[in-house]
PDB file of N, CA and C in Angstrom:
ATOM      1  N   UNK A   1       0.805  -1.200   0.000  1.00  0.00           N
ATOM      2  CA  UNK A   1       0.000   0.000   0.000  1.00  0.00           C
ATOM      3  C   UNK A   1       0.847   1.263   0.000  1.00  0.00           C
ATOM      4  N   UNK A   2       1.797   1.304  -0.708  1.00  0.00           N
ATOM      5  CA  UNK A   2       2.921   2.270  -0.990  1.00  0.00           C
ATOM      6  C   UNK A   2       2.103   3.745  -1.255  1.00  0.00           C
ATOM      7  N   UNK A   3       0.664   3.467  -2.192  1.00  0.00           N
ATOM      8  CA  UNK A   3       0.164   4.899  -2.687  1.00  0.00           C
ATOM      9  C   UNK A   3      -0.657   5.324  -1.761  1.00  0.00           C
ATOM     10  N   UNK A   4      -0.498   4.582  -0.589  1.00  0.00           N
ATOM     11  CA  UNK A   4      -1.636   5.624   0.444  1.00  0.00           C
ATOM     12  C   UNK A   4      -1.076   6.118   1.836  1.00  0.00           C
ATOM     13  N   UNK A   5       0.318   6.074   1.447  1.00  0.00           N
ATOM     14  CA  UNK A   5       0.971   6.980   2.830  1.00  0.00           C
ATOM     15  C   UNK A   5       0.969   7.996   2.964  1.00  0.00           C
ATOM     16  N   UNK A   6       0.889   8.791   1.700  1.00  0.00           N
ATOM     17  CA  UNK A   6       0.676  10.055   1.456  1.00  0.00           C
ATOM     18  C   UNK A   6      -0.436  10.971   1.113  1.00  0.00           C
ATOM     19  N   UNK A   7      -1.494   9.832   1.702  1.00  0.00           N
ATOM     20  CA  UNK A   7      -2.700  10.393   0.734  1.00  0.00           C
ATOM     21  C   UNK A   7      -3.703  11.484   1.733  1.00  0.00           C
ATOM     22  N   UNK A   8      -3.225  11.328   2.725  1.00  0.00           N
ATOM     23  CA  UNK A   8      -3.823  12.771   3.763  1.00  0.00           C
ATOM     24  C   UNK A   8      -3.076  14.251   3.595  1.00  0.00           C
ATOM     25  N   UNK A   9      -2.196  14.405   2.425  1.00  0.00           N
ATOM     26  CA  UNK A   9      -1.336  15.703   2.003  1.00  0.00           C
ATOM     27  C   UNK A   9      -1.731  15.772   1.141  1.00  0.00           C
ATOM     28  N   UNK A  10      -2.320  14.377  -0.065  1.00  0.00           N
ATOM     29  CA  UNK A  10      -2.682  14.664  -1.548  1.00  0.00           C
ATOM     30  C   UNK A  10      -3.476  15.810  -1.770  1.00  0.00           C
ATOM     31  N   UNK A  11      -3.206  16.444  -2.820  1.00  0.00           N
ATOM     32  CA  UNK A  11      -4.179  17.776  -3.577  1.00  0.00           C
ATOM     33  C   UNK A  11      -5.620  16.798  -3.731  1.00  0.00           C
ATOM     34  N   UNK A  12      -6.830  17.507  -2.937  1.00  0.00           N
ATOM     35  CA  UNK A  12      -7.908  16.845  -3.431  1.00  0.00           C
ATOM     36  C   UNK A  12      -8.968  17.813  -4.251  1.00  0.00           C
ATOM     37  N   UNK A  13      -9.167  17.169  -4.937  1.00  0.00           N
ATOM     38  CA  UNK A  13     -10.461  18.043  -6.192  1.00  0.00           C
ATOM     39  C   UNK A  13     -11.439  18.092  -5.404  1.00  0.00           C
ATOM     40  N   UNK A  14     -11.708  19.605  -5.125  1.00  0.00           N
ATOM     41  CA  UNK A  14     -13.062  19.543  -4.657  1.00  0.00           C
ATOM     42  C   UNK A  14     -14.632  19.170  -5.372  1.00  0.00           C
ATOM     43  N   UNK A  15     -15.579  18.873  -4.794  1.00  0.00           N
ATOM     44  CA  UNK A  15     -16.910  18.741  -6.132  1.00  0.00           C
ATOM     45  C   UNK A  15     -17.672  20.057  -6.001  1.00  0.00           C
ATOM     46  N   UNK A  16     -18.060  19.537  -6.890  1.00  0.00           N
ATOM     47  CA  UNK A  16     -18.857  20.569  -7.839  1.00  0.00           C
ATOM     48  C   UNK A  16     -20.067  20.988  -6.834  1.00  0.00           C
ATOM     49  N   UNK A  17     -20.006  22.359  -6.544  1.00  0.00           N
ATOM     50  CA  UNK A  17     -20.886  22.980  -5.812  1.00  0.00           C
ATOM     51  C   UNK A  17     -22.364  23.289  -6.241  1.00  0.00           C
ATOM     52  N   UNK A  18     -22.635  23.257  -7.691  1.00  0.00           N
ATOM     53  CA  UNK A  18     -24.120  23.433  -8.290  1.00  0.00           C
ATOM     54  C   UNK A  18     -24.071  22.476  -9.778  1.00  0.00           C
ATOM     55  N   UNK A  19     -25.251  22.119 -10.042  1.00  0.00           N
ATOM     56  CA  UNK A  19     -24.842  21.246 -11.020  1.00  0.00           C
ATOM     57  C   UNK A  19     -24.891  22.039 -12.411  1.00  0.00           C
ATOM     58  N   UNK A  20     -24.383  21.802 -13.651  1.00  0.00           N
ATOM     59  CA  UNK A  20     -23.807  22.457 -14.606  1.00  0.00           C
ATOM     60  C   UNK A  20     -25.260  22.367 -15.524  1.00  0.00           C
ATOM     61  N   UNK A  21     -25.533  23.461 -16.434  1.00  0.00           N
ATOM     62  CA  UNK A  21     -26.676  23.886 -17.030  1.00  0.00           C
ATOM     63  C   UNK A  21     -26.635  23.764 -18.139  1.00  0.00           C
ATOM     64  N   UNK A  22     -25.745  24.944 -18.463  1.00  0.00           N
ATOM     65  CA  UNK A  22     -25.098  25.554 -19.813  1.00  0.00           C
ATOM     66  C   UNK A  22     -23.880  25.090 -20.218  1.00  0.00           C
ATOM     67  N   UNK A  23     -23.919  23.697 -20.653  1.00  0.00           N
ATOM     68  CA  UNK A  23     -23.174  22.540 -20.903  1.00  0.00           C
ATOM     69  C   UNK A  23     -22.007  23.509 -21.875  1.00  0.00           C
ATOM     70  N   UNK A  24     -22.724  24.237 -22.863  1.00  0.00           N
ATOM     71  CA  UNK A  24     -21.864  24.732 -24.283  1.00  0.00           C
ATOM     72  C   UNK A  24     -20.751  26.077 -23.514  1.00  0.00           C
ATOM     73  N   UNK A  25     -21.262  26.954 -22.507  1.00  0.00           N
ATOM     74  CA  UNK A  25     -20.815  27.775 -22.592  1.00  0.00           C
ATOM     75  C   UNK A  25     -19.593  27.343 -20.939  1.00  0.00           C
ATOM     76  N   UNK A  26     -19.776  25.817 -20.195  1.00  0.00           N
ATOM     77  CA  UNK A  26     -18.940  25.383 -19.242  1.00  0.00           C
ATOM     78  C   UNK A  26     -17.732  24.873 -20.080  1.00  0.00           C
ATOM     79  N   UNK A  27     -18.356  24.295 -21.468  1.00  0.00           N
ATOM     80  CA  UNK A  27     -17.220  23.523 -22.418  1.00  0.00           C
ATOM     81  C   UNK A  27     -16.432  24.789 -23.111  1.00  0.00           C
ATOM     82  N   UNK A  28     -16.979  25.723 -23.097  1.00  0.00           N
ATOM     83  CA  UNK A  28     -15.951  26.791 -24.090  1.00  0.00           C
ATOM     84  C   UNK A  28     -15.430  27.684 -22.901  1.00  0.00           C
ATOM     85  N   UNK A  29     -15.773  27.464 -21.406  1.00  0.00           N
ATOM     86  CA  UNK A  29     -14.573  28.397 -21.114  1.00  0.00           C
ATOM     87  C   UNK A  29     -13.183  28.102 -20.591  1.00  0.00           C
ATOM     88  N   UNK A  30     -12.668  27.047 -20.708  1.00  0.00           N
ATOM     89  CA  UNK A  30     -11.433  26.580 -20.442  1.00  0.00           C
ATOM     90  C   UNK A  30     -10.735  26.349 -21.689  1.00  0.00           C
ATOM     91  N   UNK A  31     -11.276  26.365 -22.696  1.00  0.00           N
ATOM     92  CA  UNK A  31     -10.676  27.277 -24.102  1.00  0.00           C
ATOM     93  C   UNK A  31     -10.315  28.800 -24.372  1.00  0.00           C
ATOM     94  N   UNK A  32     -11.067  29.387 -23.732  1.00  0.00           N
ATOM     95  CA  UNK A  32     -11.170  30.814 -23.758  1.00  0.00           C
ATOM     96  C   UNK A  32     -10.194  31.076 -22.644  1.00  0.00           C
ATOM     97  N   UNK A  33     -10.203  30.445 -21.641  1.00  0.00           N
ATOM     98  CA  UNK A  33      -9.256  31.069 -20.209  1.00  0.00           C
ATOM     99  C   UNK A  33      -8.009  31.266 -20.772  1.00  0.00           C
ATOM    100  N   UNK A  34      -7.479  31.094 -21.630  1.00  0.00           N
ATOM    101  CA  UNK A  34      -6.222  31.100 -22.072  1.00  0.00           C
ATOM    102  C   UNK A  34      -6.097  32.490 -23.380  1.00  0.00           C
ATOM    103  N   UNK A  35      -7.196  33.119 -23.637  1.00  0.00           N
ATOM    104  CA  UNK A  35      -7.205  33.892 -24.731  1.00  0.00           C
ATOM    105  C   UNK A  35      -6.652  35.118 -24.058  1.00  0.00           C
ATOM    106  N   UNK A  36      -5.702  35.533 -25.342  1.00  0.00           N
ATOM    107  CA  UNK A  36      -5.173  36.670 -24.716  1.00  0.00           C
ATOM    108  C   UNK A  36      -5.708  38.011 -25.802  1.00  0.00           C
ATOM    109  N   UNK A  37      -6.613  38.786 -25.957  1.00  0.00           N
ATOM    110  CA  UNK A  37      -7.017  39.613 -27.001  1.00  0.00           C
ATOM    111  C   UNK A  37      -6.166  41.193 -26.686  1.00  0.00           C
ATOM    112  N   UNK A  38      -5.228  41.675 -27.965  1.00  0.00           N
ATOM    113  CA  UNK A  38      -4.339  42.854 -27.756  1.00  0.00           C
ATOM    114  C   UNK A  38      -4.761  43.697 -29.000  1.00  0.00           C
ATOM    115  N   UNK A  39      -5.182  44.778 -28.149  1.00  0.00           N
ATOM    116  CA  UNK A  39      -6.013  45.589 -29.518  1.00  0.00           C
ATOM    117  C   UNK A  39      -4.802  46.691 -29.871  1.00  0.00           C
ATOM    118  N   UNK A  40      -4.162  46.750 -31.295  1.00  0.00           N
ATOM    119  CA  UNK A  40      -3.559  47.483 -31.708  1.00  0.00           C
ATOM    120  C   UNK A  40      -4.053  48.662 -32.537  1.00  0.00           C
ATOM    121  N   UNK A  41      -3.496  49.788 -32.435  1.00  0.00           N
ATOM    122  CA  UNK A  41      -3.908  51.157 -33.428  1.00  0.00           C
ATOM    123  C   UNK A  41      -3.633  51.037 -34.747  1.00  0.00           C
ATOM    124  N   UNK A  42      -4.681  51.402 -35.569  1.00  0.00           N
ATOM    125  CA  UNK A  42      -4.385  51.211 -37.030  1.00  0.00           C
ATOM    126  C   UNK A  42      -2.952  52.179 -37.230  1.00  0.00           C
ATOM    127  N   UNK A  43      -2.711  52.993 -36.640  1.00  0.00           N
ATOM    128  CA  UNK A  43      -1.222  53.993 -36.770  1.00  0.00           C
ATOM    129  C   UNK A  43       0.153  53.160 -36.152  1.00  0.00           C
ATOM    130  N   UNK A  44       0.015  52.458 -35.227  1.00  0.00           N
ATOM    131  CA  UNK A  44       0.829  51.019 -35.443  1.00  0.00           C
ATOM    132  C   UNK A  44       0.715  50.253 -36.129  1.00  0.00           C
ATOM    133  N   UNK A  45       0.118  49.878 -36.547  1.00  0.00           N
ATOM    134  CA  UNK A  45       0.012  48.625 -37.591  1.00  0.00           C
ATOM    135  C   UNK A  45       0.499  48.631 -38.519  1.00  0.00           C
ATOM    136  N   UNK A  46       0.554  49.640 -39.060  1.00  0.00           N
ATOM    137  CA  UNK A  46       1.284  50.364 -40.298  1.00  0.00           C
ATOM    138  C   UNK A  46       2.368  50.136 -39.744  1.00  0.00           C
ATOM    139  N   UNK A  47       3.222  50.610 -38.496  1.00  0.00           N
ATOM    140  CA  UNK A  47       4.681  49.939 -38.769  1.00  0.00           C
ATOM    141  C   UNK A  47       5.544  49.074 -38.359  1.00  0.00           C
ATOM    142  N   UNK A  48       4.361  47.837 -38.357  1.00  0.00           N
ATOM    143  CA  UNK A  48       4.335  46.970 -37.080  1.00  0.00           C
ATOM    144  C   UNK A  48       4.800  45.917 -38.000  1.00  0.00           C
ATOM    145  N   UNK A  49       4.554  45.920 -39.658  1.00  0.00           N
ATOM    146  CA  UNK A  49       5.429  45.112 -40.419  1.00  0.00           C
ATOM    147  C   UNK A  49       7.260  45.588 -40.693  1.00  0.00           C
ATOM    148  N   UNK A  50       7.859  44.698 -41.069  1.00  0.00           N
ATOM    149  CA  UNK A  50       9.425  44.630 -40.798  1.00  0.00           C
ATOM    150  C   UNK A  50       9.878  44.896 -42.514  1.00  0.00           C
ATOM    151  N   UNK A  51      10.608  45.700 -42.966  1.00  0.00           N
ATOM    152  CA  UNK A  51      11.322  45.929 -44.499  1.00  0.00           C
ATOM    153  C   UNK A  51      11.509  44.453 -44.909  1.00  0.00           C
ATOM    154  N   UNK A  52      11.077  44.757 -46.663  1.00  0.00           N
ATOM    155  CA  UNK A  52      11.107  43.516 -46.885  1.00  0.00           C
ATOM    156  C   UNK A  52      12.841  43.493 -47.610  1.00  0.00           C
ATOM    157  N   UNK A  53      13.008  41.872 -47.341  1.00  0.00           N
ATOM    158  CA  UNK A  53      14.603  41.739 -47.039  1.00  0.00           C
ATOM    159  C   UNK A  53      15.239  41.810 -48.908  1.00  0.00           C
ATOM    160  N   UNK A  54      16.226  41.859 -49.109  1.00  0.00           N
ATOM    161  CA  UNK A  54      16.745  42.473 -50.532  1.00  0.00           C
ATOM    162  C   UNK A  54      17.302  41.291 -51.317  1.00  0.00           C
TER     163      UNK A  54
END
Protein backbone atom coordinates (compact mmCIF):
# COMPACT_ATOMS: atom_id res chain seq x y z
CA UNK A 1 0.00 0.00 0.00
CA UNK A 2 2.92 2.27 -0.99
CA UNK A 3 0.16 4.90 -2.69
CA UNK A 4 -1.64 5.62 0.44
CA UNK A 5 0.97 6.98 2.83
CA UNK A 6 0.68 10.05 1.46
CA UNK A 7 -2.70 10.39 0.73
CA UNK A 8 -3.82 12.77 3.76
CA UNK A 9 -1.34 15.70 2.00
CA UNK A 10 -2.68 14.66 -1.55
CA UNK A 11 -4.18 17.78 -3.58
CA UNK A 12 -7.91 16.84 -3.43
CA UNK A 13 -10.46 18.04 -6.19
CA UNK A 14 -13.06 19.54 -4.66
CA UNK A 15 -16.91 18.74 -6.13
CA UNK A 16 -18.86 20.57 -7.84
CA UNK A 17 -20.89 22.98 -5.81
CA UNK A 18 -24.12 23.43 -8.29
CA UNK A 19 -24.84 21.25 -11.02
CA UNK A 20 -23.81 22.46 -14.61
CA UNK A 21 -26.68 23.89 -17.03
CA UNK A 22 -25.10 25.55 -19.81
CA UNK A 23 -23.17 22.54 -20.90
CA UNK A 24 -21.86 24.73 -24.28
CA UNK A 25 -20.82 27.77 -22.59
CA UNK A 26 -18.94 25.38 -19.24
CA UNK A 27 -17.22 23.52 -22.42
CA UNK A 28 -15.95 26.79 -24.09
CA UNK A 29 -14.57 28.40 -21.11
CA UNK A 30 -11.43 26.58 -20.44
CA UNK A 31 -10.68 27.28 -24.10
CA UNK A 32 -11.17 30.81 -23.76
CA UNK A 33 -9.26 31.07 -20.21
CA UNK A 34 -6.22 31.10 -22.07
CA UNK A 35 -7.20 33.89 -24.73
CA UNK A 36 -5.17 36.67 -24.72
CA UNK A 37 -7.02 39.61 -27.00
CA UNK A 38 -4.34 42.85 -27.76
CA UNK A 39 -6.01 45.59 -29.52
CA UNK A 40 -3.56 47.48 -31.71
CA UNK A 41 -3.91 51.16 -33.43
CA UNK A 42 -4.39 51.21 -37.03
CA UNK A 43 -1.22 53.99 -36.77
CA UNK A 44 0.83 51.02 -35.44
CA UNK A 45 0.01 48.62 -37.59
CA UNK A 46 1.28 50.36 -40.30
CA UNK A 47 4.68 49.94 -38.77
CA UNK A 48 4.34 46.97 -37.08
CA UNK A 49 5.43 45.11 -40.42
CA UNK A 50 9.42 44.63 -40.80
CA UNK A 51 11.32 45.93 -44.50
CA UNK A 52 11.11 43.52 -46.89
CA UNK A 53 14.60 41.74 -47.04
CA UNK A 54 16.74 42.47 -50.53
Amino acid sequence: MPHKIKAGRRHKIAQQKHRVTNWTAYNESPRRRGDLTVWISEDVQCLWSALRRR
